[in-house]
C-alpha atoms as a PDB file:
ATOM      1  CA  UNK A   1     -26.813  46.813  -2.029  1.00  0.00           C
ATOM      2  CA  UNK A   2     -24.481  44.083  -2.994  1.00  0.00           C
ATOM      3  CA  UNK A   3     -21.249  43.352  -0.904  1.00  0.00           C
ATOM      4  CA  UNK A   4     -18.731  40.703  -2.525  1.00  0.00           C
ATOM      5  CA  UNK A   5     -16.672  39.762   0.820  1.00  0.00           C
ATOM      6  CA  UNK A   6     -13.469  38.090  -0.701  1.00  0.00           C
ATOM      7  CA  UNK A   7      -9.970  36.366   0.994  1.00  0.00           C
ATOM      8  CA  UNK A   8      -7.019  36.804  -0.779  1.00  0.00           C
ATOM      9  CA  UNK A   9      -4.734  34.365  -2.672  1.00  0.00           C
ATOM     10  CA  UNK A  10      -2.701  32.248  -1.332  1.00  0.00           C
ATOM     11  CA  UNK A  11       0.909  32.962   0.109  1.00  0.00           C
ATOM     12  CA  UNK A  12       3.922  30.959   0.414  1.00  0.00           C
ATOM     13  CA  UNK A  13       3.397  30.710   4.681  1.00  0.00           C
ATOM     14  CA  UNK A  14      -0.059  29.611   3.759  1.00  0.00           C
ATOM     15  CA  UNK A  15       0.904  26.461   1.701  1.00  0.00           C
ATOM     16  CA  UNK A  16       3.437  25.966   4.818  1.00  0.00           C
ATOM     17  CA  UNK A  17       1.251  26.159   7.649  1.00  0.00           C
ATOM     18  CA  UNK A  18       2.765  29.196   8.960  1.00  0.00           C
ATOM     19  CA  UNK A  19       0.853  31.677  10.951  1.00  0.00           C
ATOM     20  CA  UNK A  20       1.389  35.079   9.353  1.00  0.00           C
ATOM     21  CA  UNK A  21      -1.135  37.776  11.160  1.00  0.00           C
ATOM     22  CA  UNK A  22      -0.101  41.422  10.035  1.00  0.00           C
ATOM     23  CA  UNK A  23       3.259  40.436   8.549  1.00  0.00           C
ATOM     24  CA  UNK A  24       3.538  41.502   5.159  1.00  0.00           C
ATOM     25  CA  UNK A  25       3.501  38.453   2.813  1.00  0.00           C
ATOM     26  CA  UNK A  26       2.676  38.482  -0.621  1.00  0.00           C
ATOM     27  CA  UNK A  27       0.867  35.871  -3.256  1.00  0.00           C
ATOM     28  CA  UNK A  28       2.807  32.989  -4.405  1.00  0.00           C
ATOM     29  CA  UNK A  29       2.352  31.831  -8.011  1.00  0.00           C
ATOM     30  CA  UNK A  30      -0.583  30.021  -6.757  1.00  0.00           C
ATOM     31  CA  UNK A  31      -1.853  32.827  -5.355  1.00  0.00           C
ATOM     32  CA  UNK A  32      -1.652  35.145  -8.319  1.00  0.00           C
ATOM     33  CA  UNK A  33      -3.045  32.729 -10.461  1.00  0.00           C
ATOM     34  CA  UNK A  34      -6.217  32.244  -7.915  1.00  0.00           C
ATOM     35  CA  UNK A  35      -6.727  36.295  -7.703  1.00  0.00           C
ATOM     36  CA  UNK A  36      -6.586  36.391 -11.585  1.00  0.00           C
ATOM     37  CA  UNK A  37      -9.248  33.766 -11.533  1.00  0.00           C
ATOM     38  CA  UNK A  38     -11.135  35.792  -9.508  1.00  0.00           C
ATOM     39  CA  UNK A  39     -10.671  38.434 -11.697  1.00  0.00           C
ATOM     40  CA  UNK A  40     -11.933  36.326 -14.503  1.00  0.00           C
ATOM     41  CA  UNK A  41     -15.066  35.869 -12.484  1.00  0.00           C
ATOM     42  CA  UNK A  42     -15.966  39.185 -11.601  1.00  0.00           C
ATOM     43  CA  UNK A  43     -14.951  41.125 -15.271  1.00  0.00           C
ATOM     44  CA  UNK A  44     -18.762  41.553 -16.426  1.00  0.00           C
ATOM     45  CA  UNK A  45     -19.893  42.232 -13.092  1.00  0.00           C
ATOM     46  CA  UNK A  46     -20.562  46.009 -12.291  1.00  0.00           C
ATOM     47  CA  UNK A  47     -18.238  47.077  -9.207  1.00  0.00           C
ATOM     48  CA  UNK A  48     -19.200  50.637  -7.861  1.00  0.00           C
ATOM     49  CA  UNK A  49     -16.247  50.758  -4.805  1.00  0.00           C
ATOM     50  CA  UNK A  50     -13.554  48.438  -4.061  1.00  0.00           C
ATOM     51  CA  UNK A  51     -11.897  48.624  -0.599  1.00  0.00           C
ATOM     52  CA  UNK A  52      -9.180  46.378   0.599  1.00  0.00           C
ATOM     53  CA  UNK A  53      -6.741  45.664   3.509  1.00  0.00           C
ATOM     54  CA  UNK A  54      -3.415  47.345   2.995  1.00  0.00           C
ATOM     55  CA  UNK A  55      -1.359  44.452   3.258  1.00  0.00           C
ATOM     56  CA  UNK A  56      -0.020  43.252   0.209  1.00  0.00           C
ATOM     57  CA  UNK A  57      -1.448  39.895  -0.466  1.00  0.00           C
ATOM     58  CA  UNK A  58      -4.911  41.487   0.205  1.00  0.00           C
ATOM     59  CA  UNK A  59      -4.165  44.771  -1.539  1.00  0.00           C
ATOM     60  CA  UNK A  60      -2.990  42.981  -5.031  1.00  0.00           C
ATOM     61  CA  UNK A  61      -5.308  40.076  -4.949  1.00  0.00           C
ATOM     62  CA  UNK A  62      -7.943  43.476  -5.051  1.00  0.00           C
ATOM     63  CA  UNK A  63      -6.246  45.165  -7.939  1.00  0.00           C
ATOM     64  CA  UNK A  64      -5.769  41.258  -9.960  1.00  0.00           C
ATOM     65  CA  UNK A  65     -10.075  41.094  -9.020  1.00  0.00           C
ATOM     66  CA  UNK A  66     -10.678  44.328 -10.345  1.00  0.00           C
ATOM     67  CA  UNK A  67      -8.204  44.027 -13.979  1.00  0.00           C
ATOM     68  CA  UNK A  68      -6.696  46.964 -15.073  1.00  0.00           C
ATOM     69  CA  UNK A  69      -9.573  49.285 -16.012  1.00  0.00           C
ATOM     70  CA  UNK A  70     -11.024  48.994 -12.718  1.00  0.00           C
ATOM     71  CA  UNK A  71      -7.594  49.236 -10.516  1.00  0.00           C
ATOM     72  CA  UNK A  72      -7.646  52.517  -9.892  1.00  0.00           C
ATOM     73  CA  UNK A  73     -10.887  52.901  -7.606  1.00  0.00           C
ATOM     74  CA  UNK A  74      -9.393  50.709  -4.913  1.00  0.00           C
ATOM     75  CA  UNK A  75      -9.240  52.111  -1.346  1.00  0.00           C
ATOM     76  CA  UNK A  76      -7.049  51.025   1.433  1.00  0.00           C
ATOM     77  CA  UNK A  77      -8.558  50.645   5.106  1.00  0.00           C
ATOM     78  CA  UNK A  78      -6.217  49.301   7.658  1.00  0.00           C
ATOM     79  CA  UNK A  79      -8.854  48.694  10.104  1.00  0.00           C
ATOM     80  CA  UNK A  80      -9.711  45.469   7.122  1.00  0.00           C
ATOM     81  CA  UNK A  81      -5.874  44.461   8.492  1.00  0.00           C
ATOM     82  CA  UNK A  82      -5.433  40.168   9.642  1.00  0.00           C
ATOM     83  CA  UNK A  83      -5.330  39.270  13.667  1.00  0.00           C
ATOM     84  CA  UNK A  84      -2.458  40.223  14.735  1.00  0.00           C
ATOM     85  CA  UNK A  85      -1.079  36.968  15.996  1.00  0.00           C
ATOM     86  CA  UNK A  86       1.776  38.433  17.785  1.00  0.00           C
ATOM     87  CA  UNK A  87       4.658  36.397  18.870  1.00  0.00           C
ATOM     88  CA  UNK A  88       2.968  33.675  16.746  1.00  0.00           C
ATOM     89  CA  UNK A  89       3.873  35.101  13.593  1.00  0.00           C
ATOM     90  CA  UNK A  90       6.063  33.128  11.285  1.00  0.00           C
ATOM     91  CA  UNK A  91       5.839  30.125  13.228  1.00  0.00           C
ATOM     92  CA  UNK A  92       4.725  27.359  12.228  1.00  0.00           C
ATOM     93  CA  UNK A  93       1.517  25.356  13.499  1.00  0.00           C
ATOM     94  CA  UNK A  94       3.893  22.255  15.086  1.00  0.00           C
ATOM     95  CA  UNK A  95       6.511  24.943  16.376  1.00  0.00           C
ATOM     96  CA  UNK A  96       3.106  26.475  18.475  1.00  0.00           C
ATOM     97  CA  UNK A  97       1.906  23.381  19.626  1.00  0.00           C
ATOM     98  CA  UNK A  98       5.677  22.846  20.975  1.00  0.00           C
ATOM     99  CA  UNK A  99       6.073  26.111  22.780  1.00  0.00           C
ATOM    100  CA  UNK A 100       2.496  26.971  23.317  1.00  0.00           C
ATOM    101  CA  UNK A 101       0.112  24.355  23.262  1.00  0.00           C
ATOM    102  CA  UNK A 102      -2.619  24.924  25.782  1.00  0.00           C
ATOM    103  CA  UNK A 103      -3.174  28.644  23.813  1.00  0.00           C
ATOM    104  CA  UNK A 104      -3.211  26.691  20.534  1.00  0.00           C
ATOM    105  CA  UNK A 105      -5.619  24.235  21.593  1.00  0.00           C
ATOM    106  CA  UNK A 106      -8.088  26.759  23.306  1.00  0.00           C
ATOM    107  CA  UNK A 107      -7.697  28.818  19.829  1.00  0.00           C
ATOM    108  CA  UNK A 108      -9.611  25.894  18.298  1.00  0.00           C
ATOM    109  CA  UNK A 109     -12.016  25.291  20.890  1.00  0.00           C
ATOM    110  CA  UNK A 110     -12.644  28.637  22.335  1.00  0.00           C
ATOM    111  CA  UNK A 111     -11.208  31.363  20.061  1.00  0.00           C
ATOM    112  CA  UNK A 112     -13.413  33.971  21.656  1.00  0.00           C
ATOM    113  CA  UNK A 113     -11.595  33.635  24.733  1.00  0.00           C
ATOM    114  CA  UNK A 114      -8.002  34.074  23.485  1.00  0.00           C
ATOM    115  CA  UNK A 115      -5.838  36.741  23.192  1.00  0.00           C
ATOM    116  CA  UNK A 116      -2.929  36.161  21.289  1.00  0.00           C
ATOM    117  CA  UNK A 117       0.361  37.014  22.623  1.00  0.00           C
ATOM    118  CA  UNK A 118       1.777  40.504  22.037  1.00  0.00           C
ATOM    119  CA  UNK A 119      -1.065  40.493  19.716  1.00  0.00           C
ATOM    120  CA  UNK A 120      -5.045  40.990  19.307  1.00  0.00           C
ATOM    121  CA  UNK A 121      -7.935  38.192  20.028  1.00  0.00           C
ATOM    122  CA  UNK A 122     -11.122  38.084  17.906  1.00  0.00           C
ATOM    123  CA  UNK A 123     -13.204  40.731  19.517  1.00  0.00           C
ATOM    124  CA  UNK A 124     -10.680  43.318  18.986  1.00  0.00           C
ATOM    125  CA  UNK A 125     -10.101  42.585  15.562  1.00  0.00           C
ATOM    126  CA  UNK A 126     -14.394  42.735  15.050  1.00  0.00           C
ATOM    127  CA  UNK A 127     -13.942  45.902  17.124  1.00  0.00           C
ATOM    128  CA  UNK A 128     -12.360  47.980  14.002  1.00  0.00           C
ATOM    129  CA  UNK A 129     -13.336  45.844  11.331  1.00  0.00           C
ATOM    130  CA  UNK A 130     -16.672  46.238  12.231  1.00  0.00           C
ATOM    131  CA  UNK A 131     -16.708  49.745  11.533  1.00  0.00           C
ATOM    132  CA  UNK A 132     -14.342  49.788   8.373  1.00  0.00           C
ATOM    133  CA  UNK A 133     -16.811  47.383   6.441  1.00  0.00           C
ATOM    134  CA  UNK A 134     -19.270  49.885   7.604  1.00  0.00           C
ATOM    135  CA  UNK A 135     -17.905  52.865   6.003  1.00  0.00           C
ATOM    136  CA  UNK A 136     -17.354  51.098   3.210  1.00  0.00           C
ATOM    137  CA  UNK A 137     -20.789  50.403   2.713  1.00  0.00           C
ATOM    138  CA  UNK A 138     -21.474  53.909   3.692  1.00  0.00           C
ATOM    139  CA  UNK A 139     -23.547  55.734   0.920  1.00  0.00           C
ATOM    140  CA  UNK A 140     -24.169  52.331  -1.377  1.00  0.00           C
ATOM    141  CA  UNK A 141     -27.359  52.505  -3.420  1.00  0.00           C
ATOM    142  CA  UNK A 142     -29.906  49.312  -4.448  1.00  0.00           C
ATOM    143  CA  UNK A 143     -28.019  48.604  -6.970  1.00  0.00           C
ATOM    144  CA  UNK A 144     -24.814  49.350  -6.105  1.00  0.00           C
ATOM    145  CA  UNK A 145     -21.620  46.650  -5.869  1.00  0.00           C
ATOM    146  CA  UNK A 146     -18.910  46.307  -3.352  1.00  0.00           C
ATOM    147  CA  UNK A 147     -15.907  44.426  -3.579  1.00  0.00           C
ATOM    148  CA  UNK A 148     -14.269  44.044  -0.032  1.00  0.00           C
ATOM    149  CA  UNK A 149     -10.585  41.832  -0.047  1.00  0.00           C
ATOM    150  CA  UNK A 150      -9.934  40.974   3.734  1.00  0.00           C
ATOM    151  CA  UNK A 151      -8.028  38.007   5.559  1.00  0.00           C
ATOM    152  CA  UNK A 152      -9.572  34.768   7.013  1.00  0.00           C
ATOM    153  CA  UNK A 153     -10.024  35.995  10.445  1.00  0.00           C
ATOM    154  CA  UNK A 154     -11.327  39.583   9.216  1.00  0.00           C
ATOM    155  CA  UNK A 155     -14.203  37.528   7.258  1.00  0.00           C
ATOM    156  CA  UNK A 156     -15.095  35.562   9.756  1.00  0.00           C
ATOM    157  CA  UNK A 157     -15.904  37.591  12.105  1.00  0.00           C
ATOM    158  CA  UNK A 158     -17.878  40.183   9.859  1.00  0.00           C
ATOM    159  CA  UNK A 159     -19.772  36.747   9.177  1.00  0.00           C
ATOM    160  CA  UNK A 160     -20.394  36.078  12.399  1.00  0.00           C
ATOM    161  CA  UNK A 161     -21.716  39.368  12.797  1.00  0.00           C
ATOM    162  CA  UNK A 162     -24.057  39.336   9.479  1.00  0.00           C
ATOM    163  CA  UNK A 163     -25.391  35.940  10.464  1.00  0.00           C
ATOM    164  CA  UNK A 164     -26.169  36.892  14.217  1.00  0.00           C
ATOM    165  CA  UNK A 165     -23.883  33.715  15.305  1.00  0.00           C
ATOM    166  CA  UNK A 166     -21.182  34.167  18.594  1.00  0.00           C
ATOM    167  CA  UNK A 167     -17.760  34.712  17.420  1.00  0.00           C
ATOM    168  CA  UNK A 168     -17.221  30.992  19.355  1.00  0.00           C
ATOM    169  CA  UNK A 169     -18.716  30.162  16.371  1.00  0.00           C
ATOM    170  CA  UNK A 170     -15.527  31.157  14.090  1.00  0.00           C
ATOM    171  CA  UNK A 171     -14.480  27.655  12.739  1.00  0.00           C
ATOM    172  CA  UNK A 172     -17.879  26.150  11.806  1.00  0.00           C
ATOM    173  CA  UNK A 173     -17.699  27.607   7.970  1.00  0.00           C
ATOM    174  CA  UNK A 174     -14.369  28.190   5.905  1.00  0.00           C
ATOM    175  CA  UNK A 175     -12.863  30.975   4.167  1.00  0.00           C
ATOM    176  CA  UNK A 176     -10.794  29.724   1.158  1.00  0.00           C
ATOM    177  CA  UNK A 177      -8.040  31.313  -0.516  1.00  0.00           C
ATOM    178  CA  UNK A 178      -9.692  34.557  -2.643  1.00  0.00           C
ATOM    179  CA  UNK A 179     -13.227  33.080  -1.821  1.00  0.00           C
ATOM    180  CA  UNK A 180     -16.382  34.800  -2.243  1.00  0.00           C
ATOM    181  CA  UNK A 181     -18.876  35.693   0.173  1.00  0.00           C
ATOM    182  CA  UNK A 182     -21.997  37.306  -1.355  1.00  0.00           C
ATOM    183  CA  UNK A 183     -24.072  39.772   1.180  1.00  0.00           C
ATOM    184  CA  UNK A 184     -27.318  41.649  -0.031  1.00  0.00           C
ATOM    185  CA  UNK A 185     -29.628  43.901   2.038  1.00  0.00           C
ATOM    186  CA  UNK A 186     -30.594  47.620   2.775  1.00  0.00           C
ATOM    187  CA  UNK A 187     -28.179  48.727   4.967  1.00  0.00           C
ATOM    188  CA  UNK A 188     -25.055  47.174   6.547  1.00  0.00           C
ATOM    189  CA  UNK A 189     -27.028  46.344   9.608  1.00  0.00           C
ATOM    190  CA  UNK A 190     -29.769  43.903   7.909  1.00  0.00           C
ATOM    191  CA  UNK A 191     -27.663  41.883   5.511  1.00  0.00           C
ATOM    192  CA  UNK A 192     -28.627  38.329   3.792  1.00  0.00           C
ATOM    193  CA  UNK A 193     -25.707  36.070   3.361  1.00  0.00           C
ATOM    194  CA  UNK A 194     -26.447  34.564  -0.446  1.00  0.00           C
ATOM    195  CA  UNK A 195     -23.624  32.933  -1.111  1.00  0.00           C
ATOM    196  CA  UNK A 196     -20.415  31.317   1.483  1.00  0.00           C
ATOM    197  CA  UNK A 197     -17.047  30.551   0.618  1.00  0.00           C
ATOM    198  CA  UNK A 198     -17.718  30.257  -2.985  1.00  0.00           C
ATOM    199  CA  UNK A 199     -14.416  29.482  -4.562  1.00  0.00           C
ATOM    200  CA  UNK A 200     -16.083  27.912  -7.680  1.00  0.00           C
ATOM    201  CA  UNK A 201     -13.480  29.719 -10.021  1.00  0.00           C
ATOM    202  CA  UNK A 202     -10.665  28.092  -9.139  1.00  0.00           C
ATOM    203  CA  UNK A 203     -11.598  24.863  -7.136  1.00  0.00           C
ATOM    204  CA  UNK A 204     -13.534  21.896  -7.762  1.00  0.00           C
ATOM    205  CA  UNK A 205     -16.630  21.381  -5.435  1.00  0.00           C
ATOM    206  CA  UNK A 206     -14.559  19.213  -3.541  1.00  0.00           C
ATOM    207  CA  UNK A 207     -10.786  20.208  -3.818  1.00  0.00           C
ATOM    208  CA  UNK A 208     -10.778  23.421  -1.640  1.00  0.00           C
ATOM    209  CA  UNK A 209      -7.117  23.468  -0.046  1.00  0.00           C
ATOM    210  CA  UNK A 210      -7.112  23.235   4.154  1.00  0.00           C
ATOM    211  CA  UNK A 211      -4.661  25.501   5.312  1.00  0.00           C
ATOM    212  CA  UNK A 212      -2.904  24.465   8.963  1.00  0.00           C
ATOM    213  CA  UNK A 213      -2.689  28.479  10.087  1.00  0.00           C
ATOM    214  CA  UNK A 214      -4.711  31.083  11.033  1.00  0.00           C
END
């Protein structure tokens, strides 16, 4: 089976730097136009299930992927849902550093060991994404094509988890706005990673946009 493991677009707090977790932001412009690109990409490719995070930024970059035709087979999980970053959300990266810095600063250096305020750390969020990126996979033949939209911290961990690295491990690879991740194997449990944050179809090979949040 074939798993295309995709971010969404971009949103407004993105391009800001602002941490956003489960609130419900949609695409800017730049967004939209990034999820149609995708879309673009993936029109001749054959997509058997398409399963998505029900937040809206995640939820309509899926349906710009898929086009039109293909919109309807889209299923919602919620356990596919960002970190929740708690009292973090909406801030921006500065404003945390300000109010609370020695949380922000093991975030970068030891994000398996934090738990956000009021909110979820990393192992809880691999805890039910985990198993909603299994059921989606659930019943997939050889030949069969899945299109999973997620969130930056969602990815990564599944990542983590397909390449057998600790989840300490979370900021040594990127996950670009509606990037591609390409996964092949037999069964969820023994899958190849063939492509990483491929975001060929809408970024030069050396323009891929930073953001300050997550």
């Amino acid at each position: 089976m074939r798993i295309l493991l995709a971010r969404h677009g971009e949103t407004p707090w993105n391009a800001e730097g602002r941490y956003q977790g489960q609130e419900d932001i949609a695409l800017s412009p730049v967004g939209e136009t990034q999820a149609r690109a995708l879309g673009a990409r993936l029109r001749e490719v054959s997509i058997t299930r398409a399963v998505a995070s029900p937040l809206s930024r995640a939820r309509y970059t899926a349906q710009l992927a898929l086009g039109e035709e293909r919109a309807s087979m889209l299923k919602l999980d919620p356990g596919l849902m960002e970190i929740a970053h708690g009292t973090w959300e909406g801030l921006l990266a500065s404003e945390i550093r300000e109010r609370d810095g020695d949380r922000l600063r093991a975030w970068r250096d030891t994000p398996h060991e934090v738990l956000m305020p009021g909110g979820e750390s990393i192992v809880h969020v691999l805890d039910r994404a985990w198993p909603a990126f299994a059921r989606a996979c659930e019943g997939l033949r050889d030949d069969d094509t899945l299109l999973v939209v997620a969130h930056d911290a969602v990815n990564r961990v599944l990542l983590c988890k397909v390449l057998g690295i600790p989840l300490s491990k979370l900021w040594t690879f990127r996950q670009a706005p509606t990037t591609l991740n390409l996964l092949e194997g037999d069964d969820v449990d023994r899958l190849d990673v063939v492509r990483l944050n491929d975001c060929s179809h809408h970024t030069a090979l050396f323009g891929e946009a930073v953001h300050r949040a997550l």
